[in-house]
Protein backbone atom coordinates (compact mmCIF):
# COMPACT_ATOMS: atom_id res chain seq x y z
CA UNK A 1 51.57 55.19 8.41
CA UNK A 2 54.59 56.50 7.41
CA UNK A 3 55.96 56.92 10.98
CA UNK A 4 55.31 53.44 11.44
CA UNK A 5 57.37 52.48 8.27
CA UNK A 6 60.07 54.52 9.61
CA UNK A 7 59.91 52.90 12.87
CA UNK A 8 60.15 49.32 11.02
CA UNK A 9 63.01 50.24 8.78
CA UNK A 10 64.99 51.42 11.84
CA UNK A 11 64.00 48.37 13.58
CA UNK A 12 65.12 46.36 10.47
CA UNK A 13 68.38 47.90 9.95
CA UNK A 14 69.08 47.47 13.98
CA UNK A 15 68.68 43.69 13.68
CA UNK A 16 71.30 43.73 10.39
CA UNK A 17 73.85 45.85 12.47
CA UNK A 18 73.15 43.42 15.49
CA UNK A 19 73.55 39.91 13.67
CA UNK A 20 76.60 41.56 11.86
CA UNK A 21 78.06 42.63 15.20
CA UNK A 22 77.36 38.97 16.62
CA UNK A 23 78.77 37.09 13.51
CA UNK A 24 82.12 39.07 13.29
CA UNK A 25 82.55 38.47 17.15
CA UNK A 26 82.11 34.59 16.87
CA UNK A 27 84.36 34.67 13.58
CA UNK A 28 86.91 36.82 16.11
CA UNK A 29 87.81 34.00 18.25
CA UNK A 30 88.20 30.27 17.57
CA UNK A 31 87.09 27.92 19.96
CA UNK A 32 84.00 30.14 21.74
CA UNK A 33 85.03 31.21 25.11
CA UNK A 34 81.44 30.98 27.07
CA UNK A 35 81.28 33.80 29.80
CA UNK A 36 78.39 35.12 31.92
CA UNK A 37 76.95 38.61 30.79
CA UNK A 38 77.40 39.73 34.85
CA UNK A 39 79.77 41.81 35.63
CA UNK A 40 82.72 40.28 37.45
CA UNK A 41 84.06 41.80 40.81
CA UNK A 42 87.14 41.17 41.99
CA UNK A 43 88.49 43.41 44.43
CA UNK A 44 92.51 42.96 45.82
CA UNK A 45 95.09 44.74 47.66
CA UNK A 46 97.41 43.21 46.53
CA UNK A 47 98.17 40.21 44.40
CA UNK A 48 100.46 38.48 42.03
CA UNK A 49 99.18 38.63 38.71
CA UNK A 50 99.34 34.58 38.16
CA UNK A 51 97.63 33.53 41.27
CA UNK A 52 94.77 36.61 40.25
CA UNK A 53 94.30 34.65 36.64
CA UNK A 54 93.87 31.54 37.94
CA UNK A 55 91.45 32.55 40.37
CA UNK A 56 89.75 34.16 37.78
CA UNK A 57 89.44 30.63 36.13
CA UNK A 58 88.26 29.03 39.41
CA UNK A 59 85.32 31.34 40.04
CA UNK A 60 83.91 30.85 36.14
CA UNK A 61 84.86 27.50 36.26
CA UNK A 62 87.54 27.29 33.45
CA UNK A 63 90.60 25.56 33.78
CA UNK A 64 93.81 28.23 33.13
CA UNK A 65 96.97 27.61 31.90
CA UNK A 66 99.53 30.67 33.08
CA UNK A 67 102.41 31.06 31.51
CA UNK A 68 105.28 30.96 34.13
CA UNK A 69 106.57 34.30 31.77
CA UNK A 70 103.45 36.24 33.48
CA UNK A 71 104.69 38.64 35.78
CA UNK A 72 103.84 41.58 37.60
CA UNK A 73 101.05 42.53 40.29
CA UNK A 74 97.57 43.61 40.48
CA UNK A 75 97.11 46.55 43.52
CA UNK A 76 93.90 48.20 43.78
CA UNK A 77 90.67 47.29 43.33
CA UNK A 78 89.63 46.48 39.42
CA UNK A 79 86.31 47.99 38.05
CA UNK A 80 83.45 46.00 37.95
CA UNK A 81 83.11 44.50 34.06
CA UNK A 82 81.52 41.53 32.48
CA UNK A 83 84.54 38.75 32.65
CA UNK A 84 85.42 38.86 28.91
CA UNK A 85 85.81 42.77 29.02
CA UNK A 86 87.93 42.12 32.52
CA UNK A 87 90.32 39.55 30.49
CA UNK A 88 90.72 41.94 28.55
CA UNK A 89 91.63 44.56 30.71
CA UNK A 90 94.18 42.64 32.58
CA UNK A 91 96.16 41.39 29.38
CA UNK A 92 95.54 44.50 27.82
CA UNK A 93 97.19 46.48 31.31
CA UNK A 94 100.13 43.70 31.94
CA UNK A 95 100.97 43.36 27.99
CA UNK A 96 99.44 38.99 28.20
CA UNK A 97 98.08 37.32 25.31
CA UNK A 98 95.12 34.47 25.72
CA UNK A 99 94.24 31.65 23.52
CA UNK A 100 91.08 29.29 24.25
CA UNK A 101 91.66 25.70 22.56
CA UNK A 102 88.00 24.62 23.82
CA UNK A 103 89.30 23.17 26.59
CA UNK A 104 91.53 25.47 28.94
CA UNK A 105 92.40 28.76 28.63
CA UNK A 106 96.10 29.70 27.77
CA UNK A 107 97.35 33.36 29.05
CA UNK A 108 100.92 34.11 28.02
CA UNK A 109 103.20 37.07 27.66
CA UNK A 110 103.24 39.03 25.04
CA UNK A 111 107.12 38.23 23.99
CA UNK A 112 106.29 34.54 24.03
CA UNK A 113 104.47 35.12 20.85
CA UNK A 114 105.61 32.42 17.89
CA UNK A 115 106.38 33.63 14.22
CA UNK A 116 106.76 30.22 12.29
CA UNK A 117 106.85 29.32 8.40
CA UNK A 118 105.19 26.11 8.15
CA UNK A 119 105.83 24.00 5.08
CA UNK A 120 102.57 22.75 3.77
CA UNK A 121 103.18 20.05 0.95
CA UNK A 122 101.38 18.08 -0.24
CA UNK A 123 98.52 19.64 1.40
CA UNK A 124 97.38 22.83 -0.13
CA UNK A 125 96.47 26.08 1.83
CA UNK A 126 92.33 25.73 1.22
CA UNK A 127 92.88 22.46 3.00
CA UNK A 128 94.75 23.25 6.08
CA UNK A 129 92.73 26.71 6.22
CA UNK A 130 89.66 24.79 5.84
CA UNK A 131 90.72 22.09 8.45
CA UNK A 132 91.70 25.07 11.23
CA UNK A 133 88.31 26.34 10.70
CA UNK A 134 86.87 23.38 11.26
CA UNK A 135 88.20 22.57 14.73
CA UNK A 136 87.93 25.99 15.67
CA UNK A 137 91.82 26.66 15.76
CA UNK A 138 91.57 29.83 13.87
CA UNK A 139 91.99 33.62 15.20
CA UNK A 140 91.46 36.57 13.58
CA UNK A 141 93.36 37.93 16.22
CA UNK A 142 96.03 36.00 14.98
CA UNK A 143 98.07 35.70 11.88
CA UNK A 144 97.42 32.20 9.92
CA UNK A 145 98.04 33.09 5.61
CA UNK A 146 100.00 32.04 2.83
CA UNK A 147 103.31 33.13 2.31
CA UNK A 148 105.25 34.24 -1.00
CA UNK A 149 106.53 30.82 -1.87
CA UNK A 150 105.19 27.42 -2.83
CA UNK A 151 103.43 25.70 -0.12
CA UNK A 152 104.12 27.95 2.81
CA UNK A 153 102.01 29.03 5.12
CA UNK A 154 103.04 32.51 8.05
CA UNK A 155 101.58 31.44 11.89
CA UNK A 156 101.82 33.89 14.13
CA UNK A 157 100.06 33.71 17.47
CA UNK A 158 100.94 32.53 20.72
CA UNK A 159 102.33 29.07 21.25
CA UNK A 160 99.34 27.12 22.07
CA UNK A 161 97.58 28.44 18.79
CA UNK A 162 100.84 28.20 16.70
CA UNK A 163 101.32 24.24 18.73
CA UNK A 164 97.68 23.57 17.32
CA UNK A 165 98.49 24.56 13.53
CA UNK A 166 101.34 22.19 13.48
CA UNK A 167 99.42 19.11 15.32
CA UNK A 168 96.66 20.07 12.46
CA UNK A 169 99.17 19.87 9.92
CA UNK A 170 100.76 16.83 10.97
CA UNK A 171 97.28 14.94 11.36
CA UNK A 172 96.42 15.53 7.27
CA UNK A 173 100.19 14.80 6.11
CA UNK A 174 99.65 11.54 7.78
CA UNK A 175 95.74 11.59 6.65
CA UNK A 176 97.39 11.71 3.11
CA UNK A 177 99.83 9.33 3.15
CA UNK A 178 97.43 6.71 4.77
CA UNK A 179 95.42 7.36 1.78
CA UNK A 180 98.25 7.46 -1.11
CA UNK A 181 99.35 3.80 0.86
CA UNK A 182 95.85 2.42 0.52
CA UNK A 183 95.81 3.38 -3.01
CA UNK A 184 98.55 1.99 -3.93
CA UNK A 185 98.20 -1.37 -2.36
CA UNK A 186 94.46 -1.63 -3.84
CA UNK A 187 96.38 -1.26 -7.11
CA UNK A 188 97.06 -4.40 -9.22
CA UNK A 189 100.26 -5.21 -9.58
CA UNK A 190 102.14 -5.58 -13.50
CA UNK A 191 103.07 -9.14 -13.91
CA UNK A 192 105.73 -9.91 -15.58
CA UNK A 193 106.41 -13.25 -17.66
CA UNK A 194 109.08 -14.66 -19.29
CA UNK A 195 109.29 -17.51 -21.65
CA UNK A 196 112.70 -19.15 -22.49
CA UNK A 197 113.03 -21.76 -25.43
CA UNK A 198 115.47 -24.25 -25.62
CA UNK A 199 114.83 -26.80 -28.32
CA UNK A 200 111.72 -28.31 -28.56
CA UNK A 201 111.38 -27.65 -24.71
CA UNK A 202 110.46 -24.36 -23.33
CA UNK A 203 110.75 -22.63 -19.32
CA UNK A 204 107.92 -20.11 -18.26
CA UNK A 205 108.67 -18.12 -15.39
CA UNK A 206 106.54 -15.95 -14.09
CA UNK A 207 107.80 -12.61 -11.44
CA UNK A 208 111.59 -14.13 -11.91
CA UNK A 209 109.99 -17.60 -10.69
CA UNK A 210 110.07 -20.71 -12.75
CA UNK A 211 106.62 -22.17 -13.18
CA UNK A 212 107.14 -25.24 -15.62
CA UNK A 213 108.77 -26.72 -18.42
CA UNK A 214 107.06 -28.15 -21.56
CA UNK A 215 108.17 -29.28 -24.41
CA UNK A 216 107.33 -29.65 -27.75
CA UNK A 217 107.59 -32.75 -30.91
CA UNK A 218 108.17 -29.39 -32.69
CA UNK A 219 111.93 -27.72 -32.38
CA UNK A 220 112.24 -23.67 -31.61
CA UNK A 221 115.25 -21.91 -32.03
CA UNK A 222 116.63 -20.64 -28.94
CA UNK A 223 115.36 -17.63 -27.57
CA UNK A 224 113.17 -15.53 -25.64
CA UNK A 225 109.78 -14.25 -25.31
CA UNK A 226 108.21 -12.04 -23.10
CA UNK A 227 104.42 -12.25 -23.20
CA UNK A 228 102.72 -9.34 -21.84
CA UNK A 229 100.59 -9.43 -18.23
CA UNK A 230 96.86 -10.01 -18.38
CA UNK A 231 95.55 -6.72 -19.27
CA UNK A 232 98.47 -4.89 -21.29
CA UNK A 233 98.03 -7.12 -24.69
């Protein structure tokens, strides 16, 4: 029996470590970059580094964007590795950077990389990090945090993931201002009033507008009177 409870605490702990392992990896990226388990050979002589990326999209089936800043060439035959460790590899070996927006893939050199100090007002940091999140724009491997300073946020990436924080950015300023526009015109607005004596006859006009004159058997002295909108007496 207590061989067996060993056995099950191992077991138990193995299945923490694993789910940790897994969480922290899908946390590491933003949008999930699906790849087959299978190792990936790719065997070449000699080939320009571009042409060997996109044909690395074309056989998994994703569509590549390659920086025209990628340079170099790939002789000899690469080891046989599951396609996420061979991305890897290859930016890892030629000094590249990727980015996956969901969509296509983005490889770019290194010294293309974007340091940028967005201005976040009126929208606060928990918002925009919250927002990134969301749409899967964040990267641990890449730098997205508040700055010293009010309402500044540090990107650092490369320029597809620092191009997405500003479009994100851009879509709640406008978000905002959409909404501060609809509150304001669901607002009532003050009305102002103004009544003039002359006599026994008086002149109401209402927002700078005359609206009538009456008169009265009884004379006022001149002057005038502003009555206060519906609401504000």
């Amino acid at each position: 029996m207590l061989v067996r409870s060993t056995i099950v605490q191992i077991l138990k702990k193995a299945l923490f470590v694993g789910v940790f392992v897994c969480v922290g990896m899908m946390r590491s990226f933003g949008a999930s970059l699906s790849l087959p388990p299978t190792p990936y050979s790719y065997t070449v002589l000699d080939q320009d580094l571009s042409a060997a990326l996109q044909e690395f999209g074309n056989n998994l089936n994703i569509r590549v964007n390659v920086s025209t800043e990628v340079r170099g060439r790939i002789r000899g035959r690469m080891p046989d590795l599951p396609p996420r460790e061979f991305l890897d590899r290859l930016t890892a070996l030629y000094n590249l950077q990727w980015y996956y927006d969901g969509l296509v893939l983005y490889i770019s050199a290194a010294h293309e990389a974007q340091s940028r100090l967005i201005v976040l007002n009126p929208i606060s940091f928990d918002a925009f990090k919250t927002a990134l999140d969301a749409l899967n724009i964040s990267d641990e491997r890449y730098i997205a945090k508040p700055a010293p300073g009010e309402g500044l946020v540090l990107a650092s990436g490369p320029p597809r993931f620092v191009a997405l924080m500003d479009q994100t950015l851009n879509g709640l300023v406008a978000e905002a201002q959409a909404r501060r526009n609809h509150l304001a015109a669901e607002k009532p607005q003050r009305e102002s009033v103004l009544m003039l004596f002359r006599g026994s006859s008086s002149v109401v006009t209402r927002d700078g507008r005359p609206e009538g004159h009456y008169s009265s058997e009884t004379p006022h002295q001149d002057g005038i009177v502003r009555e206060a909108a519906p609401g504000q007496k």
